[in-house]
Protein backbone atom coordinates (compact mmCIF):
# COMPACT_ATOMS: atom_id res chain seq x y z
CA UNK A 1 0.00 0.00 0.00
CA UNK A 2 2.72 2.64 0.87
CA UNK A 3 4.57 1.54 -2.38
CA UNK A 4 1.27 2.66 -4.39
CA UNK A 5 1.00 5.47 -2.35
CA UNK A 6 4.70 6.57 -3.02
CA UNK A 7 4.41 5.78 -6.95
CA UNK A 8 0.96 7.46 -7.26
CA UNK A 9 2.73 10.82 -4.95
CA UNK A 10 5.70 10.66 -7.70
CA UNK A 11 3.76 10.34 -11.24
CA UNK A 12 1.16 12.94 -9.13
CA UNK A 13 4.09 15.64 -8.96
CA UNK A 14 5.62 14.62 -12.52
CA UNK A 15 2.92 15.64 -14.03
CA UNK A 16 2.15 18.72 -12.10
CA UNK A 17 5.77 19.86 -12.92
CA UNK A 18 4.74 18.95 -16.54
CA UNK A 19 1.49 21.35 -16.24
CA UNK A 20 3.45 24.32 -14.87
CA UNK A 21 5.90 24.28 -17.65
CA UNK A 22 3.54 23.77 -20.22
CA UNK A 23 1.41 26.53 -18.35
CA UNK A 24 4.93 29.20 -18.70
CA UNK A 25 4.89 28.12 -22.27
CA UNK A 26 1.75 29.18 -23.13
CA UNK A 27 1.90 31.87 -21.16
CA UNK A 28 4.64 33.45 -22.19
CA UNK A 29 4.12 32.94 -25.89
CA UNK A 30 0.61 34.13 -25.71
CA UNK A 31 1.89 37.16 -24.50
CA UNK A 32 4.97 37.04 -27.08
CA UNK A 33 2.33 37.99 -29.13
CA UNK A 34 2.21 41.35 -28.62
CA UNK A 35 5.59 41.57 -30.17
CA UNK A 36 4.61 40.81 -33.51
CA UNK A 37 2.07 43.75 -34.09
CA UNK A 38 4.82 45.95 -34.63
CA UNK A 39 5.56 48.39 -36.97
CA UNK A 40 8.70 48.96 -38.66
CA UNK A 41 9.36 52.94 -38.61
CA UNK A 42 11.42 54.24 -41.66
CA UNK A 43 12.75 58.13 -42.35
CA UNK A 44 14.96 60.46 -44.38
CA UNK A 45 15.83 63.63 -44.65
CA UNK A 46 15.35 65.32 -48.29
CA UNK A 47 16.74 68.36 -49.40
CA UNK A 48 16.86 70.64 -52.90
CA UNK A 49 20.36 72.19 -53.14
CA UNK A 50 21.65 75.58 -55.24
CA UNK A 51 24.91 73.60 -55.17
CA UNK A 52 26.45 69.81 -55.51
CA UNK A 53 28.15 70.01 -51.48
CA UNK A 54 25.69 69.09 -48.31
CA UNK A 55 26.10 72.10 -46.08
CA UNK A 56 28.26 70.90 -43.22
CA UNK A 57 27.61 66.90 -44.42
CA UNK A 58 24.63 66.73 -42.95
CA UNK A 59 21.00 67.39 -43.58
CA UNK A 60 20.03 67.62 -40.32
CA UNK A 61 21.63 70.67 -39.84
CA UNK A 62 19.04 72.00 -43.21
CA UNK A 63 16.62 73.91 -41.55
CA UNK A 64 15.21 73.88 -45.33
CA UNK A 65 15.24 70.13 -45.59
CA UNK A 66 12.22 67.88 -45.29
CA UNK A 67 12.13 65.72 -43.10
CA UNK A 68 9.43 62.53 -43.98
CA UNK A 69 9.28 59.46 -41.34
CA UNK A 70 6.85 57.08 -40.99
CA UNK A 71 8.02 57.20 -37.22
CA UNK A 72 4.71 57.86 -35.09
CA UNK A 73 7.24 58.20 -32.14
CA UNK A 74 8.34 61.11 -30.49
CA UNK A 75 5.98 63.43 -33.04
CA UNK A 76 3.75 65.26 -31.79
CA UNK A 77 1.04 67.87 -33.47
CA UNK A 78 0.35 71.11 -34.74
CA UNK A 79 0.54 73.24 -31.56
CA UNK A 80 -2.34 75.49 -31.60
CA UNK A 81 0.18 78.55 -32.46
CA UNK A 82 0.65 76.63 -35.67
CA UNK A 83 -2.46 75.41 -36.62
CA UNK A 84 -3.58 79.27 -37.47
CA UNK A 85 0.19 79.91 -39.08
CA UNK A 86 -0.32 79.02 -43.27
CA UNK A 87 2.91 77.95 -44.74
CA UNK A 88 5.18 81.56 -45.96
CA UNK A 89 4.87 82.48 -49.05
CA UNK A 90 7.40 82.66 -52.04
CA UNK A 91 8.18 86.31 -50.40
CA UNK A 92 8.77 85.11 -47.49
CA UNK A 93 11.26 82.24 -48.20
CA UNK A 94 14.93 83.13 -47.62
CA UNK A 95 16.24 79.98 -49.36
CA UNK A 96 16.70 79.82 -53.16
CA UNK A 97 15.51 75.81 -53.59
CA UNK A 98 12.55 74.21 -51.12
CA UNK A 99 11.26 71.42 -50.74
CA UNK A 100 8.03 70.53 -48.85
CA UNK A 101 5.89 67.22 -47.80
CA UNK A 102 2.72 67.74 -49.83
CA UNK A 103 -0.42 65.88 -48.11
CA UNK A 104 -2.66 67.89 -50.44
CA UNK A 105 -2.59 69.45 -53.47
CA UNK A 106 -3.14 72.92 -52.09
CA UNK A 107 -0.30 74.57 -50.90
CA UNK A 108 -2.42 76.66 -48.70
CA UNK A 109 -3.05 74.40 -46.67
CA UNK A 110 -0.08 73.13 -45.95
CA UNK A 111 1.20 74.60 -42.24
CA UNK A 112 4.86 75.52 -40.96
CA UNK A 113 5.93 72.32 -39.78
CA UNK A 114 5.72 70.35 -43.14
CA UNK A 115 8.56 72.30 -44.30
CA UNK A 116 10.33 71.66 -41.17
CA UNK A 117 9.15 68.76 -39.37
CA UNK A 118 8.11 64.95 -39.73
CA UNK A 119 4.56 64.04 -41.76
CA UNK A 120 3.70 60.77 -39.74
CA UNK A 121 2.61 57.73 -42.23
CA UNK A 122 1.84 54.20 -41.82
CA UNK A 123 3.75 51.90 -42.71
CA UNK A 124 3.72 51.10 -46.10
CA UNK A 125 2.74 53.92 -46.55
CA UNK A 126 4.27 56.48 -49.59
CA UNK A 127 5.38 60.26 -49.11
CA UNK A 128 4.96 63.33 -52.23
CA UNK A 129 6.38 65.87 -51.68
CA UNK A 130 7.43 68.99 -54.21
CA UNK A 131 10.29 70.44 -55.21
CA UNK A 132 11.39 74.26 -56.42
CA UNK A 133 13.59 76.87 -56.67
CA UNK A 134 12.83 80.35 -55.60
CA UNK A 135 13.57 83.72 -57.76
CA UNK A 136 16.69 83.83 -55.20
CA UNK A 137 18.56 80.89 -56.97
CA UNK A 138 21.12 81.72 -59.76
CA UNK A 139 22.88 79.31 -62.00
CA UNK A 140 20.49 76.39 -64.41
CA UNK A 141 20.86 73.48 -61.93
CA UNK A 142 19.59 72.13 -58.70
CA UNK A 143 20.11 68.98 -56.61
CA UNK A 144 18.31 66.51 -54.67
CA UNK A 145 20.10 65.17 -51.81
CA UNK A 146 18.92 62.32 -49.47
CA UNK A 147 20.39 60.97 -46.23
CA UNK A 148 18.82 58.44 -43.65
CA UNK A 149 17.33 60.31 -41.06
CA UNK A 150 19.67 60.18 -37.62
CA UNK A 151 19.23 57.10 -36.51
CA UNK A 152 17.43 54.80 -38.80
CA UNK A 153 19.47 52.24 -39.88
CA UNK A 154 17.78 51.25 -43.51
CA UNK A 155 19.10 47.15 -43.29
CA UNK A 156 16.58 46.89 -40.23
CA UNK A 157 13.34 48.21 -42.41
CA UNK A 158 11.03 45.48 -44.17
CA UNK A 159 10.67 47.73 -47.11
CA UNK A 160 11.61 48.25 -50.74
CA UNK A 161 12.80 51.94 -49.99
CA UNK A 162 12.22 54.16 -53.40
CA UNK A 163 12.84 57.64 -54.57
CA UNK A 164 11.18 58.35 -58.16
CA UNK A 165 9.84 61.10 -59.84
CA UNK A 166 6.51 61.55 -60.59
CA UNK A 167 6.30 64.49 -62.59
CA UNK A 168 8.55 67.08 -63.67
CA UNK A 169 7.60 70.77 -64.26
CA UNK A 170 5.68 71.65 -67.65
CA UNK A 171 8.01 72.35 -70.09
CA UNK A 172 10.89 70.89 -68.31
CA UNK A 173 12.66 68.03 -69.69
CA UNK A 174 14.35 65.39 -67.50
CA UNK A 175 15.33 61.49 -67.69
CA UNK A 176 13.16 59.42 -65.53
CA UNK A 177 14.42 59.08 -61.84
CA UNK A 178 13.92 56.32 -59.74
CA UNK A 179 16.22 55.30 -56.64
CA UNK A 180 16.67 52.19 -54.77
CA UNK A 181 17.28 53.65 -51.45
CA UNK A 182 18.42 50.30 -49.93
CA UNK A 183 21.03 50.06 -52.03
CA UNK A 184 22.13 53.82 -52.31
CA UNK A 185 22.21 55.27 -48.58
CA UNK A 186 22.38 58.54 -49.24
CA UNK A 187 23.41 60.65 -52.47
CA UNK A 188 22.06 63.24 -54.87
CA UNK A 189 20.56 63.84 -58.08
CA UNK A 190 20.83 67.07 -60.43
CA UNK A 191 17.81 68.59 -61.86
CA UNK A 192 17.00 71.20 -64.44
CA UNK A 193 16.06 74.32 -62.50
CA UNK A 194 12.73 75.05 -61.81
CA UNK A 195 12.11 78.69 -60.73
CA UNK A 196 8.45 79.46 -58.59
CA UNK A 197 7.19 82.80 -58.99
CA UNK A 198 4.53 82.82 -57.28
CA UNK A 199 2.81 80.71 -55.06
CA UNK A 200 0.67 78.95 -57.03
CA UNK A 201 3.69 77.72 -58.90
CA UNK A 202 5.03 75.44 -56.35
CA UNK A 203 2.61 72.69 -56.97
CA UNK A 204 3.06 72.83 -60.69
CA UNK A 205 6.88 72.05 -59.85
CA UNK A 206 8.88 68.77 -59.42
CA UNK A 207 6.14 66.08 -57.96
CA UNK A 208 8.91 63.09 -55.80
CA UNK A 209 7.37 60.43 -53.88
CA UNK A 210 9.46 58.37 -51.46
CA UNK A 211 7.72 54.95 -51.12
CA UNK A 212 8.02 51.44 -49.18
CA UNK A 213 7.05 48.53 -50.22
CA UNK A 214 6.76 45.94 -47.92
CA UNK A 215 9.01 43.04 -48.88
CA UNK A 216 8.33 40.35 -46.11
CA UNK A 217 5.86 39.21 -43.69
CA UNK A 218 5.27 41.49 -40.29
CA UNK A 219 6.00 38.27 -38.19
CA UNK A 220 9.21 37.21 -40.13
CA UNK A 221 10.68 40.62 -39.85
CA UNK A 222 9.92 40.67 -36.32
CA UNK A 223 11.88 37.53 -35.86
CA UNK A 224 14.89 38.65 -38.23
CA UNK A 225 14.67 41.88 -36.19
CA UNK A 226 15.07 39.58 -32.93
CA UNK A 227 17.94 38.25 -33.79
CA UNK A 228 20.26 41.37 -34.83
CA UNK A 229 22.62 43.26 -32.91
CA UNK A 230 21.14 45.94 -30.78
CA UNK A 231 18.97 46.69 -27.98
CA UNK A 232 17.21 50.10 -27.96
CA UNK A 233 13.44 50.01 -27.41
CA UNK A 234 12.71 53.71 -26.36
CA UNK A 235 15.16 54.98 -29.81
CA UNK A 236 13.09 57.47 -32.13
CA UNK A 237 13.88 54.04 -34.73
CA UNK A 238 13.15 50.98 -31.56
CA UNK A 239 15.47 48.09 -31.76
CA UNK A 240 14.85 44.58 -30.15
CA UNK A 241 17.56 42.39 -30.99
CA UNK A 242 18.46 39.59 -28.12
CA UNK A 243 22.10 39.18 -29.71
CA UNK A 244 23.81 41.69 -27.22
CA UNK A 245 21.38 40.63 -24.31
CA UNK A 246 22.09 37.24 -25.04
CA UNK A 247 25.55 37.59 -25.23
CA UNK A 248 25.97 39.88 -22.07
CA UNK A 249 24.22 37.00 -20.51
CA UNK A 250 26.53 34.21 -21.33
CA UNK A 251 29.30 35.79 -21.17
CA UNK A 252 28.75 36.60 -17.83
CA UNK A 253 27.70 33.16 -16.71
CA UNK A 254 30.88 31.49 -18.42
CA UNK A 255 33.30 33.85 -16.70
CA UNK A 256 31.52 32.93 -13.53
CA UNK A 257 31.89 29.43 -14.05
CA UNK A 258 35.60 29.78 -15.32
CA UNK A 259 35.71 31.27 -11.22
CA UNK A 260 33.33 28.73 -9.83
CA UNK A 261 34.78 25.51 -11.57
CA UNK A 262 38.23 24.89 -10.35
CA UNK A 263 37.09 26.06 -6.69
CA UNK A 264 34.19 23.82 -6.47
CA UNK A 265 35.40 20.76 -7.97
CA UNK A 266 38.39 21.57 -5.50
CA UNK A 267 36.03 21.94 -2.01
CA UNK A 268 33.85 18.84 -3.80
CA UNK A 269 36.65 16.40 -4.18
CA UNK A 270 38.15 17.43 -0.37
CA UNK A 271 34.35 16.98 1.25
CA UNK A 272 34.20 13.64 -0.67
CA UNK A 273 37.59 12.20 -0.86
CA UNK A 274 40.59 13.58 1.94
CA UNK A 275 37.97 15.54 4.95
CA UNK A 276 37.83 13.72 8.03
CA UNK A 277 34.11 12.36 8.31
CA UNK A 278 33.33 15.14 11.21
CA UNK A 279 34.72 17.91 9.31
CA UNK A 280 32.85 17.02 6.13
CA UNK A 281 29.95 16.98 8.06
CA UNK A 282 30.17 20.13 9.67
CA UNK A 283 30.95 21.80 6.47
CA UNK A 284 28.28 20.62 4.04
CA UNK A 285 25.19 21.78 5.89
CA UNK A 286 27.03 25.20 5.59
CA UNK A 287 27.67 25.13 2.23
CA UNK A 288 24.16 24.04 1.44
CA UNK A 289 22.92 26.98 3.88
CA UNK A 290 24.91 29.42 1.48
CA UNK A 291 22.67 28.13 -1.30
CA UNK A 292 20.06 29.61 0.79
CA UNK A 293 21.41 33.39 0.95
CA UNK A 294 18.86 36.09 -1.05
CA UNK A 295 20.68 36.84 -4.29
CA UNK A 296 20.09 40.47 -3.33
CA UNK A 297 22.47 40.55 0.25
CA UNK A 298 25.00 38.84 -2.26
CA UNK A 299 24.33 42.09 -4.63
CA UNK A 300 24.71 44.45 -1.99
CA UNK A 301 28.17 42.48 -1.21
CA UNK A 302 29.28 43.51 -4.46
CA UNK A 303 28.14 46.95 -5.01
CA UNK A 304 29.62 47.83 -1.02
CA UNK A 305 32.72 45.61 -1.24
CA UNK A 306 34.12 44.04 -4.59
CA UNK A 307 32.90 47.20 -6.93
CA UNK A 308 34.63 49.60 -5.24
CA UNK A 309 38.12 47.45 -4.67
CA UNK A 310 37.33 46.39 -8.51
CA UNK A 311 37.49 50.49 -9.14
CA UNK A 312 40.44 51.02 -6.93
CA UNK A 313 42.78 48.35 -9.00
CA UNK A 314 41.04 49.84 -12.23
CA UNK A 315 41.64 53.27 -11.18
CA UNK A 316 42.70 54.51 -14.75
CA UNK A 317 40.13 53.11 -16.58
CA UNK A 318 37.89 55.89 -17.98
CA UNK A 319 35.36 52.60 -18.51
CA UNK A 320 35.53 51.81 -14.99
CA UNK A 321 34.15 55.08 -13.12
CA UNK A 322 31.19 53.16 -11.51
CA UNK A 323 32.85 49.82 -10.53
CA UNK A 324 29.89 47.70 -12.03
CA UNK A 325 30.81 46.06 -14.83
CA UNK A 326 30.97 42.69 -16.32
CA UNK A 327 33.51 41.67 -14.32
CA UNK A 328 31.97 42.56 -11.13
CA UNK A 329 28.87 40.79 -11.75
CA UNK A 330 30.64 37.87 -12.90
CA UNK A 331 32.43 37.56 -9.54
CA UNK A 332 29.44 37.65 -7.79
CA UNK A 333 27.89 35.37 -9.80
CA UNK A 334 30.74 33.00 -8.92
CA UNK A 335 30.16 32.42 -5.20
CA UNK A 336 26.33 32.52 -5.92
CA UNK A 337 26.50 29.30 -8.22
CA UNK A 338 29.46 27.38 -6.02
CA UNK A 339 27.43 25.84 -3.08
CA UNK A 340 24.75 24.27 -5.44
CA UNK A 341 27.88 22.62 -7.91
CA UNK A 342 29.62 21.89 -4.60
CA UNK A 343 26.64 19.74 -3.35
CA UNK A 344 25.52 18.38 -6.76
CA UNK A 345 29.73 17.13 -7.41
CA UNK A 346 30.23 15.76 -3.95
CA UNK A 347 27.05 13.67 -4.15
CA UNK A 348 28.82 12.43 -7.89
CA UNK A 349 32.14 11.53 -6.27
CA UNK A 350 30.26 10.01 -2.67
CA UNK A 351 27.93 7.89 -5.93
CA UNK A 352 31.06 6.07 -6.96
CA UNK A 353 31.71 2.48 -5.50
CA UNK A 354 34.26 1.91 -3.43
CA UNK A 355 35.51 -1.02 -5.39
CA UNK A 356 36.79 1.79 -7.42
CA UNK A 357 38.76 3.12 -4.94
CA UNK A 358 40.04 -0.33 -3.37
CA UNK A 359 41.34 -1.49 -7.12
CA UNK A 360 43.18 1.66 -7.57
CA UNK A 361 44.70 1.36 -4.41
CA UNK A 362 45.35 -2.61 -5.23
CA UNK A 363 47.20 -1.61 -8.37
CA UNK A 364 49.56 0.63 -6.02
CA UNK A 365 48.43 4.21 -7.17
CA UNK A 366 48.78 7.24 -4.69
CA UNK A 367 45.98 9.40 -3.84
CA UNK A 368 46.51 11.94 -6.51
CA UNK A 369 46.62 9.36 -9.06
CA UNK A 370 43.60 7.69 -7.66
CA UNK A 371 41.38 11.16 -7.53
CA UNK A 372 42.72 12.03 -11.39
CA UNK A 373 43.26 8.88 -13.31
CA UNK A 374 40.02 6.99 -11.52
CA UNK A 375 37.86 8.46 -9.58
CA UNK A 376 37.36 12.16 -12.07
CA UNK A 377 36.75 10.07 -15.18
CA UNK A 378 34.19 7.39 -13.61
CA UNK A 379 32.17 10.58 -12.04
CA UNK A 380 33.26 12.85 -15.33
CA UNK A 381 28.79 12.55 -15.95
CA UNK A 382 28.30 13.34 -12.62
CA UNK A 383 30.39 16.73 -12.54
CA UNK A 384 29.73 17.74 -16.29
CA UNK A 385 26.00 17.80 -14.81
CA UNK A 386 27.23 19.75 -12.02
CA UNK A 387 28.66 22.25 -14.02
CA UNK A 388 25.58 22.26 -16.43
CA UNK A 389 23.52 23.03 -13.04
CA UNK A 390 25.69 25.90 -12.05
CA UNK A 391 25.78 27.44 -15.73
CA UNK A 392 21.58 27.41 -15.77
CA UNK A 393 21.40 29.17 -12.61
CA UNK A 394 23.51 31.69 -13.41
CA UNK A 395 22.12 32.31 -17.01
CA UNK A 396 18.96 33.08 -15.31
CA UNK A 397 20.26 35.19 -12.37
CA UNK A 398 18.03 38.61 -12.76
CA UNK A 399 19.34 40.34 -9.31
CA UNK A 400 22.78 40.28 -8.92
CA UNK A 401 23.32 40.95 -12.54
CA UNK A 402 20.89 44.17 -12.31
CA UNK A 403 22.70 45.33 -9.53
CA UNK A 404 26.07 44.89 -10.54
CA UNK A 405 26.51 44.53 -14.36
CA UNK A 406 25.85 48.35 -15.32
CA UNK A 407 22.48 48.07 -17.20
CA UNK A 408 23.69 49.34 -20.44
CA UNK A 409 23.02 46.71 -23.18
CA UNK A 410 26.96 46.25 -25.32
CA UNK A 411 28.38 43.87 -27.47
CA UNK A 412 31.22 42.10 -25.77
CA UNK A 413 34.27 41.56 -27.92
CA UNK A 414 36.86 38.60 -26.86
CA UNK A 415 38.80 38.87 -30.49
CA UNK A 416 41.91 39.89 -28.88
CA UNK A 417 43.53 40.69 -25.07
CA UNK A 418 42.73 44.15 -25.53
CA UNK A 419 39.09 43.92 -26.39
CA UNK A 420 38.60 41.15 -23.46
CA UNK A 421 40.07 43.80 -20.70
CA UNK A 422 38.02 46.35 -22.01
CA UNK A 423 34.95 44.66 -22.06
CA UNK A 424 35.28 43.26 -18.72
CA UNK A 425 35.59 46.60 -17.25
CA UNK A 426 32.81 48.05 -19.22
CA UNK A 427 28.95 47.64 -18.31
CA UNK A 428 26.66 45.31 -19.69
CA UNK A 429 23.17 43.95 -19.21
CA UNK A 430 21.59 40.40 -19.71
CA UNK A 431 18.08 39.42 -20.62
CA UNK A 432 16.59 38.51 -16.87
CA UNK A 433 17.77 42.35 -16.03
CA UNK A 434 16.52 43.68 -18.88
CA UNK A 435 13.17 42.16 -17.96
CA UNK A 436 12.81 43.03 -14.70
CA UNK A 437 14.42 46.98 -15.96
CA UNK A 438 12.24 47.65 -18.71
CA UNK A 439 8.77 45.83 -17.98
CA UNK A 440 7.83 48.17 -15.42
CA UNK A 441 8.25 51.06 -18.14
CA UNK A 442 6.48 49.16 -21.24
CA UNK A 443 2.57 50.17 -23.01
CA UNK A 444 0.34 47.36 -21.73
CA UNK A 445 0.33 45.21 -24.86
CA UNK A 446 2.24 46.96 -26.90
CA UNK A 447 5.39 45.71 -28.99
CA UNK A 448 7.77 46.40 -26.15
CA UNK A 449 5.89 44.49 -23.78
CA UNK A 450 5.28 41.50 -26.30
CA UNK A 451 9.15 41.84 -27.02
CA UNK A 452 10.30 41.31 -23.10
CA UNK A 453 8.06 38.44 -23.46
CA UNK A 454 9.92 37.09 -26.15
CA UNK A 455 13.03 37.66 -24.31
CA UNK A 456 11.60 35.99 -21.22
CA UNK A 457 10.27 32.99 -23.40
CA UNK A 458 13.81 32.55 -24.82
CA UNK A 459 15.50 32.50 -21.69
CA UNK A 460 12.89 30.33 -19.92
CA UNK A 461 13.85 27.55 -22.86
CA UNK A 462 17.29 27.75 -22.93
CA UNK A 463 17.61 27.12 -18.73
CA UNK A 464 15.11 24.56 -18.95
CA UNK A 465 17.02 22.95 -21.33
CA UNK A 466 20.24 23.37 -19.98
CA UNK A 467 18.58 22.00 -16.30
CA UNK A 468 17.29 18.97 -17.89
CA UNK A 469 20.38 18.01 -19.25
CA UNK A 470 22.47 18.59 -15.96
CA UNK A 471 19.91 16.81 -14.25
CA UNK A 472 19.91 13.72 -16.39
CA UNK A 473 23.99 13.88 -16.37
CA UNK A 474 23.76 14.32 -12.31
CA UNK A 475 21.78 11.62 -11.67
CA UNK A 476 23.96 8.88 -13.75
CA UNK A 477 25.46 6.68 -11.56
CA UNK A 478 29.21 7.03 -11.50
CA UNK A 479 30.36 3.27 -13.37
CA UNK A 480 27.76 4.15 -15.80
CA UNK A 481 29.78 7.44 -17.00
């Protein structure tokens, strides 16, 4: 009866463990959702020059250029100052070529800030916009220069990015223009001059449309947007790519085991193998009562203690002002992960059979040879899961990194001694810090929100994975290795 009992209390909790994970699954992929109902916000800046040279190299600086973005962030209305100010007219304009986003055909009632400020657009969506000279401009040519607006990067965007020309003036004749903006970044174009006299001639003048097409689906962009290189959700152009997350994340969890590793298996093999039964016994309740110590007294440890000796041997590191850096964190991270691969590699070495131990001393081999030619390769399962165990507990560490890593997401670089020191010292985030960081600060439902999802969902299947198969390696018995 008790055996039934036990074997109905074990498949009982096997499959509630089952239902909870299946339950996070859904959960957090129904909520992933969110991420793919975003947009994918596009912009340059377009100018008409009286001359072949960008003033200073960059439109930006054109308080005459045009700006046209189908960014909805960051944008906000006519003020109600504006709304009653009509866009100058030709008298008024100090600038010998114009251009000017057209959303009608009647100039009049275009306002200010569509000759200075962003039209918002859907995406998809296509921009007109006109193009003239004024009775200031001498010479018979113009130009039409184009330049990604600051900070849109045009690889990210979906789209089939065009410049053409509609129409040119009546009268004027000009070779067909039509510009793959993908391909060409930025550049110019030289026109025949067209010379507005009056008002009503601007909309007879050069008609340009800047266009996207959309050349994928929203939910495969999303995905190829996942998986690029930056991290900057609240940027006039949001980015959500995992890469530098991810990577801050590993890379501190490997440097923490690189700490962890030889110190553990050191402590493990000493409980197990040369401690006098009393002391081994006095020590590994301790040990397992560090397991037990909040993650966030161990960050406070750092940011009082190691940061600020950290800053004090880094003292001439401009990178280093703070103390918390990758470094720090992955210190931290080190003592947080030892007790549990302490525990889980002694009870490896204690699972090997002493007939192991008497043949090896049969065949004459000291201790040292016993522990590294016998005993390490029978348990080699044992500690591999050990390690395993340790490396999915760190990976999913939220507190100590948030505390101690620095919070700015960066690409670490290990392609040379240099780049290794100065990442180390520099500050970095992970995904569970950039979860707990940002979802406090995210639109209900919104792409963000569906995006730290997506992070979490990652994260959740990569340390389950990891878990499972440091489990399954930890519970091998040792011959069996």
């Amino acid at each position: 009866m008790s055996e039934r009992l036990a074997r109905f209390l074990i498949i009982s909790a096997g499959v509630a463990t089952m239902l909870v994970i299946v339950a996070i699954f859904y959960y957090l992929a129904h909520e992933s959702r969110y991420a793919f109902n975003r947009s994918f916000p596009y912009g340059f800046r377009v100018a008409l020059l009286p001359a072949p040279e960008i003033p200073d190299g960059d439109l930006g600086l054109d308080p005459n250029a045009s700006r046209l973005t189908a960014n909805p962030e960051g944008e906000e209305g006519l003020g109600e100052l504006e709304e009653a100010t009509v866009i100058p007219g030709i008298g008024e304009l100090t600038a010998p070529t114009m251009t000017a986003a057209m959303p009608t055909n009647n100039p009049n009632e275009l306002y200010r800030d569509d000759l200075r400020s962003a039209k918002q657009a859907d995406k998809g969506d296509a921009f007109r916009f006109y193009a003239f000279a004024t009775p200031l401009h001498q010479g018979d040519r113009m130009y039409l220069a184009w330049q990604p607006d600051s900070g849109f990067e045009r690889s990210y965007t979906p789209y089939r990015l065009r410049l053409r020309l509609i129409s040119p003036p009546d009268g004027v004749k000009t070779e067909p223009i039509e510009i793959d903006l993908n391909a060409r970044r930025s550049g110019q174009v030289e026109l025949p001059v067209w010379i507005a006299r009056n008002d009503e001639d601007r909309r007879r003048g050069y008609l340009f449309e800047l266009s996207a097409t959309p050349t994928m689906s929203n939910a495969a962009a999303t995905v190829r947007a996942f998986l690029r290189a930056d991290w900057g959700p609240t940027l006039a152009y949001p980015a959500f790519g995992i890469i530098p997350l991810l990577l801050g994340t590993l890379s501190i969890s490997l440097i923490a085991m690189l700490v962890a590793t030889p110190a553990a298996l050191a402590v493990s093999l000493y409980l197990s193998e040369v401690a006098p039964r009393r002391v081994a016994e006095w020590i590994k309740p301790v040990i397992e009562l560090l397991a037990g110590i909040p993650t966030v007294v161990l960050g406070y440890f750092g940011l009082m203690l190691v940061a600020p000796g950290l800053q004090r041997v880094f003292a001439d590191a401009a990178a280093f002002e703070s103390g918390r850096s990758m470094l720090t964190a992955s210190l931290i991270m080190a003592l947080l992960v030892m007790p549990v691969m302490i525990s889980v590699a002694e009870d490896a070495l204690r699972a090997a059979p002493e007939a192991l131990r008497d043949g090896a001393a049969a065949l004459g081999l000291t201790k040292r040879e016993s522990l590294t030619k016998v005993l390490l390769p029978a348990c080699r399962a044992g500690l591999i899961g050990a390690i395993l165990l340790g490396f999915a507990r760190a990976t999913g560490e939220t507190m100590v990194v948030w505390m101690l890593s620095g919070g700015t997401p960066t690409m670490p670089s290990f392609a040379s001694l240099a780049d290794a020191g100065s990442t180390l010292i520099k500050s970095t985030r992970g995904v569970p810090d950039t979860i707990a960081i940002e979802m406090g600060n995210v639109e209900f439902e919104g792409p963000h929100y569906g995006h730290l999802f997506l992070l979490g969902l990652a994260l959740f299947a990569f340390t389950l994975t990891i878990n499972l198969i440091g489990y399954r390696l930890g519970r091998r018995r040792a011959w069996q290795s």
